[in-house]
N, C-alpha and C. Protein backbone atom coordinates (compact mmCIF):
# COMPACT_ATOMS: atom_id res chain seq x y z
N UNK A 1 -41.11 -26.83 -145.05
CA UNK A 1 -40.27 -27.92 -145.49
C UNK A 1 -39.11 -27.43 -146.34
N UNK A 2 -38.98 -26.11 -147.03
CA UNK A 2 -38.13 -25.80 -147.87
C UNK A 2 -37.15 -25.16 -147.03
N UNK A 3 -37.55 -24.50 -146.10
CA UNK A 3 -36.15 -24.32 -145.26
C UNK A 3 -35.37 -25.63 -144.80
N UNK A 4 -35.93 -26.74 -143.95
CA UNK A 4 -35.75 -27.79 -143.90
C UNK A 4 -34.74 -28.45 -145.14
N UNK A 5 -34.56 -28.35 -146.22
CA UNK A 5 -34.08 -28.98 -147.13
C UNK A 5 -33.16 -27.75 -147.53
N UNK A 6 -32.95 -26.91 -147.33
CA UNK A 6 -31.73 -25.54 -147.49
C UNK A 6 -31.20 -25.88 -146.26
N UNK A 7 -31.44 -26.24 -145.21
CA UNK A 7 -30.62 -26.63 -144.28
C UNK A 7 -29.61 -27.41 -144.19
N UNK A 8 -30.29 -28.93 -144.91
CA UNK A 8 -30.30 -30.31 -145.24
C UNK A 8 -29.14 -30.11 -146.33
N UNK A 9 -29.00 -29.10 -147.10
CA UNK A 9 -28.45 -29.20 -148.36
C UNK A 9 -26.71 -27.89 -147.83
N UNK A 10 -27.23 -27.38 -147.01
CA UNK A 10 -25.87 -26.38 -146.47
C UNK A 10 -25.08 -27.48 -145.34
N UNK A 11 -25.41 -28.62 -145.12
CA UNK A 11 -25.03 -28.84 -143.68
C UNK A 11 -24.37 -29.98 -144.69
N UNK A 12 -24.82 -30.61 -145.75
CA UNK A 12 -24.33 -31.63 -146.45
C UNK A 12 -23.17 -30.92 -147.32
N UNK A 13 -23.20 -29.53 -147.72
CA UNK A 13 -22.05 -28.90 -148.73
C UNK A 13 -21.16 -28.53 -147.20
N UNK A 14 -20.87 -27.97 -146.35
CA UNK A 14 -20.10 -28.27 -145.46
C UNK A 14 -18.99 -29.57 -144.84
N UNK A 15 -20.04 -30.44 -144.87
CA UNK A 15 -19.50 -31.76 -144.14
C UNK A 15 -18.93 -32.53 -145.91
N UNK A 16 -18.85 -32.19 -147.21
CA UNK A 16 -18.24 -32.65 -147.83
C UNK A 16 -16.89 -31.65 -148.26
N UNK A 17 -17.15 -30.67 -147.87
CA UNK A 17 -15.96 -29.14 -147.98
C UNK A 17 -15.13 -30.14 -146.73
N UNK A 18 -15.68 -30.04 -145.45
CA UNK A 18 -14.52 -30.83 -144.40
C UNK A 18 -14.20 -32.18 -144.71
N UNK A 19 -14.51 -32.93 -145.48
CA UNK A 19 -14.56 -34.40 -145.82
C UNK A 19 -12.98 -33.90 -146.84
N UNK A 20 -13.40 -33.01 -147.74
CA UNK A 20 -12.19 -32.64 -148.75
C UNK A 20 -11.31 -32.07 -148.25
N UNK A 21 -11.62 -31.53 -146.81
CA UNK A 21 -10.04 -30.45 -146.53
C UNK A 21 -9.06 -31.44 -145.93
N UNK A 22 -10.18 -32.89 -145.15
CA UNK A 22 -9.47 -33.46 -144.19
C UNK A 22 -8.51 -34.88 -145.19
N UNK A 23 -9.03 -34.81 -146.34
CA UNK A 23 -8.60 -35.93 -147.54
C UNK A 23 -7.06 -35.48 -148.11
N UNK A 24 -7.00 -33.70 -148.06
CA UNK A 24 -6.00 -33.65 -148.34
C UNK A 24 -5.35 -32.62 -147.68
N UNK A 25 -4.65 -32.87 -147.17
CA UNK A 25 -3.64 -31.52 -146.04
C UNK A 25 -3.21 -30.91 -146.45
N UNK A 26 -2.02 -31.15 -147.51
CA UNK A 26 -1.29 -30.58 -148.57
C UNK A 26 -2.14 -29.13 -148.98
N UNK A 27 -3.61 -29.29 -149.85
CA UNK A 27 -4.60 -28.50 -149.82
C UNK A 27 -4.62 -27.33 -149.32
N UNK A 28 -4.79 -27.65 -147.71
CA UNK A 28 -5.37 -26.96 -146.86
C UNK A 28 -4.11 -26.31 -146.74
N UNK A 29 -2.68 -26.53 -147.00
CA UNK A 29 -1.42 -26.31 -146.42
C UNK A 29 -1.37 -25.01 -147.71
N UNK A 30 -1.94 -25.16 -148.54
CA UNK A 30 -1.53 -24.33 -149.59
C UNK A 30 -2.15 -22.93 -149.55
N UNK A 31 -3.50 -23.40 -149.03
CA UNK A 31 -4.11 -21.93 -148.67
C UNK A 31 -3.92 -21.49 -147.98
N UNK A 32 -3.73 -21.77 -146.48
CA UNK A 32 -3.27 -21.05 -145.56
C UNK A 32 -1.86 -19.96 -146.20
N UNK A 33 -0.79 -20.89 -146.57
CA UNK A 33 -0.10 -20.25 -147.41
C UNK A 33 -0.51 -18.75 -148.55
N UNK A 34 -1.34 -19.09 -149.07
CA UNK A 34 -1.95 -18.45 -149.97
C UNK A 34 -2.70 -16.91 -149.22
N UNK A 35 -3.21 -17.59 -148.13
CA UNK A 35 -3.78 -17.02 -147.76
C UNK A 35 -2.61 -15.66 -146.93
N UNK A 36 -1.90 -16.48 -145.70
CA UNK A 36 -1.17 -15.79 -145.58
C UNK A 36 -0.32 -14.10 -146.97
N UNK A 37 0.27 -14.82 -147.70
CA UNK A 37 1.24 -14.36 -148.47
C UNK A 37 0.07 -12.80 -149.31
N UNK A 38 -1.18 -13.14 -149.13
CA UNK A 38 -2.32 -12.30 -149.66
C UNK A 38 -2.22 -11.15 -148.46
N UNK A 39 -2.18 -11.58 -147.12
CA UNK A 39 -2.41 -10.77 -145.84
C UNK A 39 -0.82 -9.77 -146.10
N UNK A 40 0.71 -10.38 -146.15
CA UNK A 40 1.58 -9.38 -146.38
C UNK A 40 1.73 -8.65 -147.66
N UNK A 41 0.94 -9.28 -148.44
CA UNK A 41 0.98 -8.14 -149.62
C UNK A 41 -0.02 -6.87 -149.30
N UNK A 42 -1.28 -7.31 -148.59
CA UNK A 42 -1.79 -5.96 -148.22
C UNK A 42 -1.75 -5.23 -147.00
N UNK A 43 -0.58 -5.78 -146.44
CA UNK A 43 0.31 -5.23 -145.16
C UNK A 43 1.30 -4.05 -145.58
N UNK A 44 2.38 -4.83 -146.75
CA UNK A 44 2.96 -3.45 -147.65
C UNK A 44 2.48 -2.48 -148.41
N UNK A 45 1.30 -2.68 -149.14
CA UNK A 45 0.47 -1.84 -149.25
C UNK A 45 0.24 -1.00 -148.93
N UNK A 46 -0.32 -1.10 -147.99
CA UNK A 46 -0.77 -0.11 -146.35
C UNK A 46 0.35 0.67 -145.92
N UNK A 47 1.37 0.36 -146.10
CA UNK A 47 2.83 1.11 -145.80
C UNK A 47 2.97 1.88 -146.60
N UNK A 48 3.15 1.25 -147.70
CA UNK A 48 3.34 2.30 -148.90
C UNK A 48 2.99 3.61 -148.95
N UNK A 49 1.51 3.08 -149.13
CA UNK A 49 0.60 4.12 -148.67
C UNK A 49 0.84 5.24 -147.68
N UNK A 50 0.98 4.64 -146.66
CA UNK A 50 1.38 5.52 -145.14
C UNK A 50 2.26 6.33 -145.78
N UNK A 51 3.62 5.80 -145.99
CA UNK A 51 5.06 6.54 -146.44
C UNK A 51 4.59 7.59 -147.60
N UNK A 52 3.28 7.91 -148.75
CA UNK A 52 3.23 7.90 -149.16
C UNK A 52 3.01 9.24 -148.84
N UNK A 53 2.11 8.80 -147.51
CA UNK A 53 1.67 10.22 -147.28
C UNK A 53 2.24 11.14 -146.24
N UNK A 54 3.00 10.43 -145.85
CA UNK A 54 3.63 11.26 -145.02
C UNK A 54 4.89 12.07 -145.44
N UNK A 55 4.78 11.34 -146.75
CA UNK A 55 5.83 12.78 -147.33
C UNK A 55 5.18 14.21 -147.74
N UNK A 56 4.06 14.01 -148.58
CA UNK A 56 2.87 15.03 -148.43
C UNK A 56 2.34 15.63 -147.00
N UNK A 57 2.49 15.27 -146.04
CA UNK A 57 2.45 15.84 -144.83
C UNK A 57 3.60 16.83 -143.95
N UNK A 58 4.97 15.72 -143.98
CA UNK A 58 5.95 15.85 -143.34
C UNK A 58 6.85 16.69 -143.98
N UNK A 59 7.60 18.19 -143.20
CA UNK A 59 9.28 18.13 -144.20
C UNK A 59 10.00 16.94 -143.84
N UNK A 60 10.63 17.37 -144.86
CA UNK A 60 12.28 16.00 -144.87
C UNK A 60 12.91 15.85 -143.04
N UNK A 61 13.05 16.93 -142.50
CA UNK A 61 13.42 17.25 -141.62
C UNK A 61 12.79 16.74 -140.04
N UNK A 62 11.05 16.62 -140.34
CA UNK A 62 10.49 16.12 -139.42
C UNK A 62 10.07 14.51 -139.72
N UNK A 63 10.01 14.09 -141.07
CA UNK A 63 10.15 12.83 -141.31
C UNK A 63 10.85 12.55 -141.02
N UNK A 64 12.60 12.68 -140.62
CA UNK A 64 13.97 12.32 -140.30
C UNK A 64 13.87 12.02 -138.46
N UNK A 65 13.16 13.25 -138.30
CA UNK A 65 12.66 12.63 -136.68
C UNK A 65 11.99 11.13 -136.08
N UNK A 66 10.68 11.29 -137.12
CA UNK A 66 9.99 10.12 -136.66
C UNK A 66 10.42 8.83 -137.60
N UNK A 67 11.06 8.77 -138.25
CA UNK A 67 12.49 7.51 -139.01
C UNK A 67 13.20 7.49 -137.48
N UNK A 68 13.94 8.31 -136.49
CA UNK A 68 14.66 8.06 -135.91
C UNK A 68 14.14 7.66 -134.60
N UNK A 69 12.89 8.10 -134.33
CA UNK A 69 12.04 7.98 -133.01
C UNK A 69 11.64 6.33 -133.18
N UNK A 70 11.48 5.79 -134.26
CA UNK A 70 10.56 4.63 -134.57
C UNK A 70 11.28 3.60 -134.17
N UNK A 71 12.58 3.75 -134.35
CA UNK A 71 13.23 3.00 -134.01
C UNK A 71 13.61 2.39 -132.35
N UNK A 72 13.01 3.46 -131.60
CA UNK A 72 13.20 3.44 -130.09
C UNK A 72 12.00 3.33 -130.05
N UNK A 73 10.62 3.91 -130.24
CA UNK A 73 9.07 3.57 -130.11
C UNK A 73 8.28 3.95 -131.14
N UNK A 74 8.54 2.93 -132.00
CA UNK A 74 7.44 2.53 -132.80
C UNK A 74 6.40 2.70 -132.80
N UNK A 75 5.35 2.53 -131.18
CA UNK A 75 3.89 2.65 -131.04
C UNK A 75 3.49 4.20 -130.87
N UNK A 76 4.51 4.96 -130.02
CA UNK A 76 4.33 6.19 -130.39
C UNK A 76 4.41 6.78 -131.72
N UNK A 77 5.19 6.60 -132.89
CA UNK A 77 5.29 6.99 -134.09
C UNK A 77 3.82 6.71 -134.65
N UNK A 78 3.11 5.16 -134.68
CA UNK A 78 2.17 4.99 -135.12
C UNK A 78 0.93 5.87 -135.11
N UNK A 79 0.94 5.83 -133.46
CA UNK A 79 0.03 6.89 -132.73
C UNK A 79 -0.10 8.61 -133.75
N UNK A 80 1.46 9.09 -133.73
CA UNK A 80 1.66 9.84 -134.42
C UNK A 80 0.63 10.02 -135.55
N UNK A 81 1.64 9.08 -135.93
CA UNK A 81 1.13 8.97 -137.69
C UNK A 81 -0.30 8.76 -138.02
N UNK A 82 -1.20 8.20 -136.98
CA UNK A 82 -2.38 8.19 -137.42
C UNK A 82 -3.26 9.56 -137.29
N UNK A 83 -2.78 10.52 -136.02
CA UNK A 83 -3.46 11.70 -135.88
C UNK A 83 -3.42 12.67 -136.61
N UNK A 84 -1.28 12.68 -137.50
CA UNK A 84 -1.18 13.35 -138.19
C UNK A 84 -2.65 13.44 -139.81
N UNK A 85 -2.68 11.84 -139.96
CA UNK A 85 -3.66 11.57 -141.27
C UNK A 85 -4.37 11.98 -140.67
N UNK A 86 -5.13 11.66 -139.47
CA UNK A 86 -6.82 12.40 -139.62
C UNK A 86 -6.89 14.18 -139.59
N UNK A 87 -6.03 13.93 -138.84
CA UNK A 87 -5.40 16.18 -139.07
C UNK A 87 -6.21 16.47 -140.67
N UNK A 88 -5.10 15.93 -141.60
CA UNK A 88 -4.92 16.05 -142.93
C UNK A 88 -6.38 15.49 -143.28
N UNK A 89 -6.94 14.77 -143.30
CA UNK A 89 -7.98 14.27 -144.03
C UNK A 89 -9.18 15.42 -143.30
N UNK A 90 -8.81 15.77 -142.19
CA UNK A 90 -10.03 16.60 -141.75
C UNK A 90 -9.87 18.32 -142.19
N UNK A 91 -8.92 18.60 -143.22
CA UNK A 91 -8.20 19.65 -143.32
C UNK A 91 -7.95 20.46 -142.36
N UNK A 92 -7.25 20.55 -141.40
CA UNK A 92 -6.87 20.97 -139.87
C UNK A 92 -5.63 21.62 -140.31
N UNK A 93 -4.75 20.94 -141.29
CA UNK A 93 -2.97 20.93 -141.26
C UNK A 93 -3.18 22.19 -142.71
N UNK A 94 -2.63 22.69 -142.12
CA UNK A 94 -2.05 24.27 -143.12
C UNK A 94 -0.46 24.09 -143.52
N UNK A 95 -0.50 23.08 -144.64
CA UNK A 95 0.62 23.04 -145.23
C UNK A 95 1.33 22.22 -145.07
N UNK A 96 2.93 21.99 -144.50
CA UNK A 96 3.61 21.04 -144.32
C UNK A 96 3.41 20.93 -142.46
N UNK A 97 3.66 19.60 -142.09
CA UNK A 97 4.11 19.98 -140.61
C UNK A 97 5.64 19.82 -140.61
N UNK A 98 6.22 20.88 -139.79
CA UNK A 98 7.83 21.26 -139.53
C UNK A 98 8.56 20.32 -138.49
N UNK A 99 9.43 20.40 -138.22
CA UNK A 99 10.16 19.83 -137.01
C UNK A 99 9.50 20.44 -136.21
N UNK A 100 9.83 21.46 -135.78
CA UNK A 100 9.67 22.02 -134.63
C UNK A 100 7.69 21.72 -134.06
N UNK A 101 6.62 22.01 -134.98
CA UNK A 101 5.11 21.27 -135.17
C UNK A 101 5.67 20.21 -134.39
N UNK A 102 6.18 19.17 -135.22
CA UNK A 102 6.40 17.94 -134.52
C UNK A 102 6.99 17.58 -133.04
N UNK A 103 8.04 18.40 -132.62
CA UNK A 103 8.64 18.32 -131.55
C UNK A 103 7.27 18.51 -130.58
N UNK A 104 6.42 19.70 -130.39
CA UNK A 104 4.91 19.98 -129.99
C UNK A 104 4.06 19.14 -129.98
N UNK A 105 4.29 18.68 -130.83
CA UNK A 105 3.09 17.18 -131.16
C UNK A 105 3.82 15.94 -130.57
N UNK A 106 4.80 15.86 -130.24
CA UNK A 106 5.96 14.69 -129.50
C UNK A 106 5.50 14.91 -127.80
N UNK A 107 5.50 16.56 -127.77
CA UNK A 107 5.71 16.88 -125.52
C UNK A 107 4.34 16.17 -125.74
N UNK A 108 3.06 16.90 -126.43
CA UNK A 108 1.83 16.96 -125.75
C UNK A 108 1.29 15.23 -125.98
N UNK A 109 1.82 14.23 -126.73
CA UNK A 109 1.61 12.75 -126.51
C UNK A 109 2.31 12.15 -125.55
N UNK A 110 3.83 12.63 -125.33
CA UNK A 110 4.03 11.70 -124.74
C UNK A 110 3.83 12.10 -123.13
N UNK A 111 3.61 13.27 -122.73
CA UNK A 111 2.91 13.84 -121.67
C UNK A 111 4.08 14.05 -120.72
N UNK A 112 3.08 14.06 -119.31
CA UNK A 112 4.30 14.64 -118.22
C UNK A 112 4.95 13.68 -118.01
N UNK A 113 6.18 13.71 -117.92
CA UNK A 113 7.17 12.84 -117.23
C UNK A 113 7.89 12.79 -115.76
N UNK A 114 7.96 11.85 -115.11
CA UNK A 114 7.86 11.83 -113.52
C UNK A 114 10.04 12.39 -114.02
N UNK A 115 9.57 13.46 -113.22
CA UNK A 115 11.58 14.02 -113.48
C UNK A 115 12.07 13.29 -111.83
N UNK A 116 13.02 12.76 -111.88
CA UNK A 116 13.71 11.78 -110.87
C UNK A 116 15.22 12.54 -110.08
N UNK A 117 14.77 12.49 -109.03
CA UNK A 117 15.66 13.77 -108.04
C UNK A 117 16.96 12.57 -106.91
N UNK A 118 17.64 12.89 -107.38
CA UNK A 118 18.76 12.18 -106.85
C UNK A 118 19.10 12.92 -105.39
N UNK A 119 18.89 12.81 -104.32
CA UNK A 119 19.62 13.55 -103.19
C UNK A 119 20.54 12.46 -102.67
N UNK A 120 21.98 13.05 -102.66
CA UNK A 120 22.90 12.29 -102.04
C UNK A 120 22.87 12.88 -100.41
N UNK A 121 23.29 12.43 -99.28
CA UNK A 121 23.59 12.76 -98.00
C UNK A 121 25.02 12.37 -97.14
């Protein structure tokens, strides 16, 4: 019977939580809000962070690459950027990675490319 009445008593604090969300919208309008504005603060965060470390990873020189790559593909940079951290967190990376590291780490992701043969006649 005591589960019975923990049931009785969760199903009644529910249906008065929805009784209150549906009484006032405004409410509900605020958290979502709230809620949201909580999600991009620990969105920049997370960037920060990233940028944070990828200066500790990157020279100036190969950071200047993937600033300029990101801008044309983004999902590859990401890609990047996440293998570069686990590199680093798994101690793999001996020091800085260079441009040229990077250019290496650019062929072997983005792989073979179909080269396109023009024959005129």
């Amino acid at each position: 019977m005591s589960e019975l009445d923990e049931l009785r008593k969760k199903r009644m604090a529910e249906l008065q939580q929805q009784a209150a969300m549906n009484a006032d919208p405004q409410m509900v309008q605020q958290q979502q809000l709230a809620q949201q504005q909580a999600a991009q603060q620990r969105q920049l965060e997370m960037e920060a962070q990233l940028k944070q470390a990828m200066k500790q990873i990157l020279t100036p020189e190969a950071r200047g690459r993937l600033d300029n790559l990101r801008l044309t593909k983004p999902e590859l940079v990401q890609n990047i950027e996440i293998q570069l951290l686990q590199s680093a967190q798994a101690g793999s990376l001996r020091g800085k990675v260079t441009d040229e590291q990077l250019k290496v780490l650019l062929k072997n992701l983005m792989g073979q490319k179909r080269e396109i043969h023009i024959t005129r006649r």
